[in-house]
Structure formats: structure tokens, C-alpha cells
PDB file of N, CA and C in Angstrom:
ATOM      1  N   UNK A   1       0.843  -1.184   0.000  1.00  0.00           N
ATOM      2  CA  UNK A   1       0.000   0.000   0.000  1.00  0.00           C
ATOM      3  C   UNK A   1       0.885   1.242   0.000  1.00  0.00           C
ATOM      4  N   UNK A   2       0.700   2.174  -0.734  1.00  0.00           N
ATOM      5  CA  UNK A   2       1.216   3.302  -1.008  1.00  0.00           C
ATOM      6  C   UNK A   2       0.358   4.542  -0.149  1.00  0.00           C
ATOM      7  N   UNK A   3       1.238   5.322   0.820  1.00  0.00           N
ATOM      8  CA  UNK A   3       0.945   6.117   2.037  1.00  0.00           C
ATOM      9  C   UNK A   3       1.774   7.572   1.070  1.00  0.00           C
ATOM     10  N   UNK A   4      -0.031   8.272   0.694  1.00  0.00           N
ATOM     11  CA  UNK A   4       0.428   9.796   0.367  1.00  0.00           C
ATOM     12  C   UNK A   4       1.143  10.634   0.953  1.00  0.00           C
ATOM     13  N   UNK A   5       2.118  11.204   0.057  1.00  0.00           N
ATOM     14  CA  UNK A   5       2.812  12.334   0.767  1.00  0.00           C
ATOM     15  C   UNK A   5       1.710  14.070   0.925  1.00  0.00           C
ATOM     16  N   UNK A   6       2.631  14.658   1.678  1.00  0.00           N
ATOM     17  CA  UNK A   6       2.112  16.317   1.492  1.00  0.00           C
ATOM     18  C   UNK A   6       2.585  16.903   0.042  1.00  0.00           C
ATOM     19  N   UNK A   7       3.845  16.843  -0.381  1.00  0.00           N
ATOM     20  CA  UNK A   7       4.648  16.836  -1.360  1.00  0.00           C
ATOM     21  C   UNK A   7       4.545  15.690  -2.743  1.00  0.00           C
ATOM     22  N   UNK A   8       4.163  16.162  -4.064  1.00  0.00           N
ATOM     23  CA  UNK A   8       4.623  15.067  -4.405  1.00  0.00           C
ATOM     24  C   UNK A   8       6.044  15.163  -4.896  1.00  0.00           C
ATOM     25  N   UNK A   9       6.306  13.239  -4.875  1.00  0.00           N
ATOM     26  CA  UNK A   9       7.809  13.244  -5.236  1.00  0.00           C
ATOM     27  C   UNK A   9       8.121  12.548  -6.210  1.00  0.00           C
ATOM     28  N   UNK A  10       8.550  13.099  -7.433  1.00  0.00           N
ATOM     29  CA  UNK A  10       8.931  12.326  -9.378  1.00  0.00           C
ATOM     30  C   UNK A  10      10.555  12.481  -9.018  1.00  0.00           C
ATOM     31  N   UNK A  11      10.149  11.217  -9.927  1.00  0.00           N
ATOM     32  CA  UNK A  11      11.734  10.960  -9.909  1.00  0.00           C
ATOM     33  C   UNK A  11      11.801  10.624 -11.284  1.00  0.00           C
ATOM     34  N   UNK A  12      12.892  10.516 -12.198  1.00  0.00           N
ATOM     35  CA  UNK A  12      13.483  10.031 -13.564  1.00  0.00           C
ATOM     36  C   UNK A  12      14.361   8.929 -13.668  1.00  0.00           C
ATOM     37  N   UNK A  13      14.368   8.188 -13.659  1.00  0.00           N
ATOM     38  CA  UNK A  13      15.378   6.990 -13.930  1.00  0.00           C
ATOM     39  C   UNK A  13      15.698   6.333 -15.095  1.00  0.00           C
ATOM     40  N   UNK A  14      16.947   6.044 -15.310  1.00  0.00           N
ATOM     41  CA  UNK A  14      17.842   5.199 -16.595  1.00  0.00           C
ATOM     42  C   UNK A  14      18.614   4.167 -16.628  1.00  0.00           C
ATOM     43  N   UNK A  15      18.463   3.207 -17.711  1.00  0.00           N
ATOM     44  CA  UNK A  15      19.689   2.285 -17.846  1.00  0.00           C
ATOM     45  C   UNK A  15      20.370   1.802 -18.854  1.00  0.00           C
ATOM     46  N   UNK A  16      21.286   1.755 -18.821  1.00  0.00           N
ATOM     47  CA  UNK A  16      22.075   0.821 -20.245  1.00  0.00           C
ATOM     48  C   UNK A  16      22.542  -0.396 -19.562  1.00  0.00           C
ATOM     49  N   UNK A  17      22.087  -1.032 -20.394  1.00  0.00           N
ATOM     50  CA  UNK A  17      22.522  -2.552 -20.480  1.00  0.00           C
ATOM     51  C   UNK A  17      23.544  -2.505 -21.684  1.00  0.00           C
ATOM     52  N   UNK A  18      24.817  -3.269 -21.441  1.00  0.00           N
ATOM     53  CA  UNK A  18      25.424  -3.840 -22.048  1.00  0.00           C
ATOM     54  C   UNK A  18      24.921  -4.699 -23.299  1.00  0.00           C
ATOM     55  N   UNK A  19      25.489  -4.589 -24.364  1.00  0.00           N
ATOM     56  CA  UNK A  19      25.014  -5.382 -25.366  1.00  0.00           C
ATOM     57  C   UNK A  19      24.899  -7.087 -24.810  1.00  0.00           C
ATOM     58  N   UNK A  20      26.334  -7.415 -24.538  1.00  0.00           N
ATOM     59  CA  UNK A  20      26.285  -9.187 -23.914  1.00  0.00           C
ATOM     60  C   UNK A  20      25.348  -9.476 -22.553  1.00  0.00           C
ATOM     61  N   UNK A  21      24.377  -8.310 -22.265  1.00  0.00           N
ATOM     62  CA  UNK A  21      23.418  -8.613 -21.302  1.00  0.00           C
ATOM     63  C   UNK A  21      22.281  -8.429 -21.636  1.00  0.00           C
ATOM     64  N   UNK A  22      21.898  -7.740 -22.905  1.00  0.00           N
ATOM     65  CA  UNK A  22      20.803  -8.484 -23.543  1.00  0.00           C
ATOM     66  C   UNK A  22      20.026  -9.508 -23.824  1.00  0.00           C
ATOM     67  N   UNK A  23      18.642  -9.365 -23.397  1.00  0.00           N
ATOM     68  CA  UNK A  23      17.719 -10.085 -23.820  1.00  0.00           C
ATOM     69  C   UNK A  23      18.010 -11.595 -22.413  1.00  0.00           C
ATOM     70  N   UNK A  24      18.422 -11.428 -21.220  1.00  0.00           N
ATOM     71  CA  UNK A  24      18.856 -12.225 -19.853  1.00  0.00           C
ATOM     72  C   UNK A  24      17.966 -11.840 -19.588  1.00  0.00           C
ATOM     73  N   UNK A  25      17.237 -11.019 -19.017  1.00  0.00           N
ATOM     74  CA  UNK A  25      16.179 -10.599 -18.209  1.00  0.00           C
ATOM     75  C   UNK A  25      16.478  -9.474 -17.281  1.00  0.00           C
ATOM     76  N   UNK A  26      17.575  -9.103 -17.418  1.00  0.00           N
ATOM     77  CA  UNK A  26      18.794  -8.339 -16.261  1.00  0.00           C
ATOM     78  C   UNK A  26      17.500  -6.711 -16.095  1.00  0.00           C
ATOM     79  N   UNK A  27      16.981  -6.674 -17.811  1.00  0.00           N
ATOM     80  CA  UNK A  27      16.270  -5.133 -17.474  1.00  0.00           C
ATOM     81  C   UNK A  27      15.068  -5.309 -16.854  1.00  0.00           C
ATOM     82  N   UNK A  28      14.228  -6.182 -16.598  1.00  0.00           N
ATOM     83  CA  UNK A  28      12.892  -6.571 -16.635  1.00  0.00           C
ATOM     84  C   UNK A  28      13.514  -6.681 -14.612  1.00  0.00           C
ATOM     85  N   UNK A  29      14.286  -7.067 -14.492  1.00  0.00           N
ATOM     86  CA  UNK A  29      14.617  -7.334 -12.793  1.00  0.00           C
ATOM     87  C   UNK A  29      15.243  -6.184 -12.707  1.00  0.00           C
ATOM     88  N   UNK A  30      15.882  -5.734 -13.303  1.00  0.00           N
ATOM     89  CA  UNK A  30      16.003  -4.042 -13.148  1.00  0.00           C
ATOM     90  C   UNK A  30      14.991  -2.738 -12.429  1.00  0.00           C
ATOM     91  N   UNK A  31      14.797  -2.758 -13.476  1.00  0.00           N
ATOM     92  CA  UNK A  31      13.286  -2.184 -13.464  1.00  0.00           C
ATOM     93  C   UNK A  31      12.191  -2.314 -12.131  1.00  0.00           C
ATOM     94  N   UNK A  32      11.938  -3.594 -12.121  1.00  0.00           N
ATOM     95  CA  UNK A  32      11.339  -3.587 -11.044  1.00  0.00           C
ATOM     96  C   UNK A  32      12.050  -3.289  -9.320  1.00  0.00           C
ATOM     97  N   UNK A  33      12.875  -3.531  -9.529  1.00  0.00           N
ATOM     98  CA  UNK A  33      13.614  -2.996  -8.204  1.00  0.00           C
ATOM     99  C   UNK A  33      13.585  -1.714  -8.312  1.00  0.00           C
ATOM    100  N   UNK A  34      13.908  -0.916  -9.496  1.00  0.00           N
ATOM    101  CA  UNK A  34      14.289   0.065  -9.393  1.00  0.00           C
ATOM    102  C   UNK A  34      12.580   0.931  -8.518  1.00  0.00           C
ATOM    103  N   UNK A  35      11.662  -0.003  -8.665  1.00  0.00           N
ATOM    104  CA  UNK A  35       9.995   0.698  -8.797  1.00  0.00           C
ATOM    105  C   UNK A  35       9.808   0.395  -7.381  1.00  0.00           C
ATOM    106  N   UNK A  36      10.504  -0.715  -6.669  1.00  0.00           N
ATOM    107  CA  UNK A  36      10.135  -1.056  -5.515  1.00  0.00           C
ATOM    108  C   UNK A  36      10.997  -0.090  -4.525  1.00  0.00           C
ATOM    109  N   UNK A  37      12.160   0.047  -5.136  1.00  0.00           N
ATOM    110  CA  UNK A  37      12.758   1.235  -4.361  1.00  0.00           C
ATOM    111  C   UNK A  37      12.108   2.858  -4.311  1.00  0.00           C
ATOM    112  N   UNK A  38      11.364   3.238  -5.397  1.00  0.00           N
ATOM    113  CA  UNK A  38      10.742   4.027  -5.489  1.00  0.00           C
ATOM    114  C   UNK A  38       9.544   4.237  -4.638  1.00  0.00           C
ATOM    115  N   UNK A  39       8.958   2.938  -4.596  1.00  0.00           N
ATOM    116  CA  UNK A  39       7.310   3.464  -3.726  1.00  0.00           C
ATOM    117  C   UNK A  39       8.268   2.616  -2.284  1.00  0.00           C
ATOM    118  N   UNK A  40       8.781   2.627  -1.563  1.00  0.00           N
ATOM    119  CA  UNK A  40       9.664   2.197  -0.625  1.00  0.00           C
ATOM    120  C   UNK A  40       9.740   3.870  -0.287  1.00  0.00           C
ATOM    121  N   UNK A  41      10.340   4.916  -0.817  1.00  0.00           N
ATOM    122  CA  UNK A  41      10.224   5.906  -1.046  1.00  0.00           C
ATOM    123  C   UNK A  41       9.884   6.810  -0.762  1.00  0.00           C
ATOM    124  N   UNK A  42       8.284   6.323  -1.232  1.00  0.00           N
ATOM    125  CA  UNK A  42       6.966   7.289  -1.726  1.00  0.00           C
ATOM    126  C   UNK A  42       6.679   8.144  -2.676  1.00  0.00           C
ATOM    127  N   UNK A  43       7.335   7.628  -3.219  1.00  0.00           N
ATOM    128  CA  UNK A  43       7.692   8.611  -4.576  1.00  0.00           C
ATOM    129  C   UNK A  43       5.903   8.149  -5.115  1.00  0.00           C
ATOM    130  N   UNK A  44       5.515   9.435  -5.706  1.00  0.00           N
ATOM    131  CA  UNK A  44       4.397   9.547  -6.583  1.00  0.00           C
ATOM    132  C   UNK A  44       4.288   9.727  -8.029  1.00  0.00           C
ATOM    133  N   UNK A  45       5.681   9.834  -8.540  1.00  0.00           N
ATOM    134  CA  UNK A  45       5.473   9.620  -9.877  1.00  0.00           C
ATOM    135  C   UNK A  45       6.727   9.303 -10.498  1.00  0.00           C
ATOM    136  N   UNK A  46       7.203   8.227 -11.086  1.00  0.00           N
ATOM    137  CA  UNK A  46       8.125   7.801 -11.659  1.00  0.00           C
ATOM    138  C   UNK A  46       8.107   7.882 -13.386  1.00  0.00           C
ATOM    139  N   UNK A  47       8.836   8.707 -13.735  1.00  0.00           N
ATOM    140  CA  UNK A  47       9.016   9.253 -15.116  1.00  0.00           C
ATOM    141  C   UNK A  47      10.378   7.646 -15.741  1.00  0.00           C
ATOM    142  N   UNK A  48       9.875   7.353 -16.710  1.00  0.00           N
ATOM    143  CA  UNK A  48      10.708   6.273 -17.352  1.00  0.00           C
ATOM    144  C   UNK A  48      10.608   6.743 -18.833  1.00  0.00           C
ATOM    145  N   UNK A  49      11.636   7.375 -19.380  1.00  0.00           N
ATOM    146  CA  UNK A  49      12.068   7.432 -20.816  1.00  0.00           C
ATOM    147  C   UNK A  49      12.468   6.409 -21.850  1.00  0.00           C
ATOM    148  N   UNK A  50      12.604   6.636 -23.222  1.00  0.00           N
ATOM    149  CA  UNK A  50      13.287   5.366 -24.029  1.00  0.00           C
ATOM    150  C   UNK A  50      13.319   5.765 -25.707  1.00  0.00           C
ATOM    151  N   UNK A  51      14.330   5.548 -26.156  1.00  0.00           N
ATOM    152  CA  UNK A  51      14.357   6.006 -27.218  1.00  0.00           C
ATOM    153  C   UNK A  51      13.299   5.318 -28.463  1.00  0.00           C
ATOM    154  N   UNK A  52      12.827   6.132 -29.529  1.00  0.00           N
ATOM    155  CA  UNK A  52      11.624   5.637 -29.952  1.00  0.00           C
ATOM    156  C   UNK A  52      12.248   4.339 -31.147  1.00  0.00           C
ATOM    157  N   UNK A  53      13.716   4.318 -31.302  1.00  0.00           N
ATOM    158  CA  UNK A  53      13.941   3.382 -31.812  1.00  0.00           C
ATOM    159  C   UNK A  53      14.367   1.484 -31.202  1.00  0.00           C
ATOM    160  N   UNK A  54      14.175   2.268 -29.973  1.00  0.00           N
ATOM    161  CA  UNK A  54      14.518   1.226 -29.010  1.00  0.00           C
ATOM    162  C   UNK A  54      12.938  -0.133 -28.316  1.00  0.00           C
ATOM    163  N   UNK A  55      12.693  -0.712 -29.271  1.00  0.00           N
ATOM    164  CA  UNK A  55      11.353  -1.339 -29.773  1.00  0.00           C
ATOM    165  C   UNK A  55      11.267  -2.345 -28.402  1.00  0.00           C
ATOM    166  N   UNK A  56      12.169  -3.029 -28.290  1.00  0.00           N
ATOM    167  CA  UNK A  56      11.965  -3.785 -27.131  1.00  0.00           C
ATOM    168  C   UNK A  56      11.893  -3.395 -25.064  1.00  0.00           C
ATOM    169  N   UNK A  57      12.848  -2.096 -25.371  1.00  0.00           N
ATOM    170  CA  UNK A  57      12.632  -1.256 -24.294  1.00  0.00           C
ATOM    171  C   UNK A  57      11.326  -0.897 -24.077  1.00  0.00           C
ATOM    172  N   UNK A  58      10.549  -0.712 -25.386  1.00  0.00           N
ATOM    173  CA  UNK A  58       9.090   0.124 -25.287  1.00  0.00           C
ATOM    174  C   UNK A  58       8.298  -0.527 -24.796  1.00  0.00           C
ATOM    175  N   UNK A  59       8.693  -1.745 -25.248  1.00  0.00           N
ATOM    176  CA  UNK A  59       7.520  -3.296 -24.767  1.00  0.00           C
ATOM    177  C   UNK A  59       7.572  -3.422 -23.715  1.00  0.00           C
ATOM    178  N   UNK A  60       9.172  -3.425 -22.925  1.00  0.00           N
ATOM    179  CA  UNK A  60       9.175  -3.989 -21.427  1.00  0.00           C
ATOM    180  C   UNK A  60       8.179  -2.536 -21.017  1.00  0.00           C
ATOM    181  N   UNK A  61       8.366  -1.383 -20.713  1.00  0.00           N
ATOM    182  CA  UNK A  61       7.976  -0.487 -20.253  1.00  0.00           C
ATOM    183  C   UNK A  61       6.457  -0.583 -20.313  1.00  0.00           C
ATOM    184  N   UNK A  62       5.807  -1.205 -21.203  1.00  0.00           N
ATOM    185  CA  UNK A  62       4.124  -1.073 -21.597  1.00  0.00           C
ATOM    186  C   UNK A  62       3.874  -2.307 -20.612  1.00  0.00           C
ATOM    187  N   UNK A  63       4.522  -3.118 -20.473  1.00  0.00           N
ATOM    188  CA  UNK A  63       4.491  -4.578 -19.953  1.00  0.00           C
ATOM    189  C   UNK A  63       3.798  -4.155 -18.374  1.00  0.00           C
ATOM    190  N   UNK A  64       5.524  -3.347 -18.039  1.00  0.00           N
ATOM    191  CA  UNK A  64       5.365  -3.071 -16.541  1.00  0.00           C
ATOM    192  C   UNK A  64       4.747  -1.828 -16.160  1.00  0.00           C
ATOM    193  N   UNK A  65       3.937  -1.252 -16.938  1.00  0.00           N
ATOM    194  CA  UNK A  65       3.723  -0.235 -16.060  1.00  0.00           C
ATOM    195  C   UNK A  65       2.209  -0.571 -15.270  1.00  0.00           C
TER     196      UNK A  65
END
């Protein structure tokens, strides 16, 4: 359960993966830590970017949000 702040708090986060760590799962367990650390937090809004040529990034991101 997520406990509102007075403040809200956005945050932006990024990653590169290595080419030879592609397609392991390394971003998909990434990611989610990175979200659990966030509402751990309280963060209220997590901004996640990705380049529009970057097709499989887009997927994980639609996946998990």
C-alpha cells in the first residue's frame, strides 16, 4: 500500500545494459527494483524514458507499467 505524501515526489530513472546482457532478463529485474525502491520511497510519480527506436525497451515499459 502506497501512504500519500504532502509533497509530491517524481523521480526520472535510466539504464544501459550492455550489449552481452541483452535479452537475460537483467532489465525486466532491473526495473522492477528500481519501482520497488521508489514506492519504498513514496515517490508519486516515476518518469521512465526510451528512445523511440529502441522497440523492445518500449515493450518492457508497456508490460510493466
Amino acid at each position: 500500500m502506497i501512504t500519500p505524501v504532502d509533497e509530491p515526489l517524481i523521480v526520472e530513472f535510466a539504464y544501459r545494459l550492455r550489449r552481452r546482457a541483452w535479452g537475460r532478463g537483467y532489465d525486466i529485474e532491473g526495473v522492477l527494483r528500481m519501482i520497488e525502491i521508489a514506492r519504498a520511497a513514496q515517490v508519486s510519480t516515476v518518469i521512465a524514458t526510451v528512445m523511440a527506436v529502441d522497440v523492445a525497451s518500449r515493450r518492457l515499459m508497456k508490460r510493466l507499467a
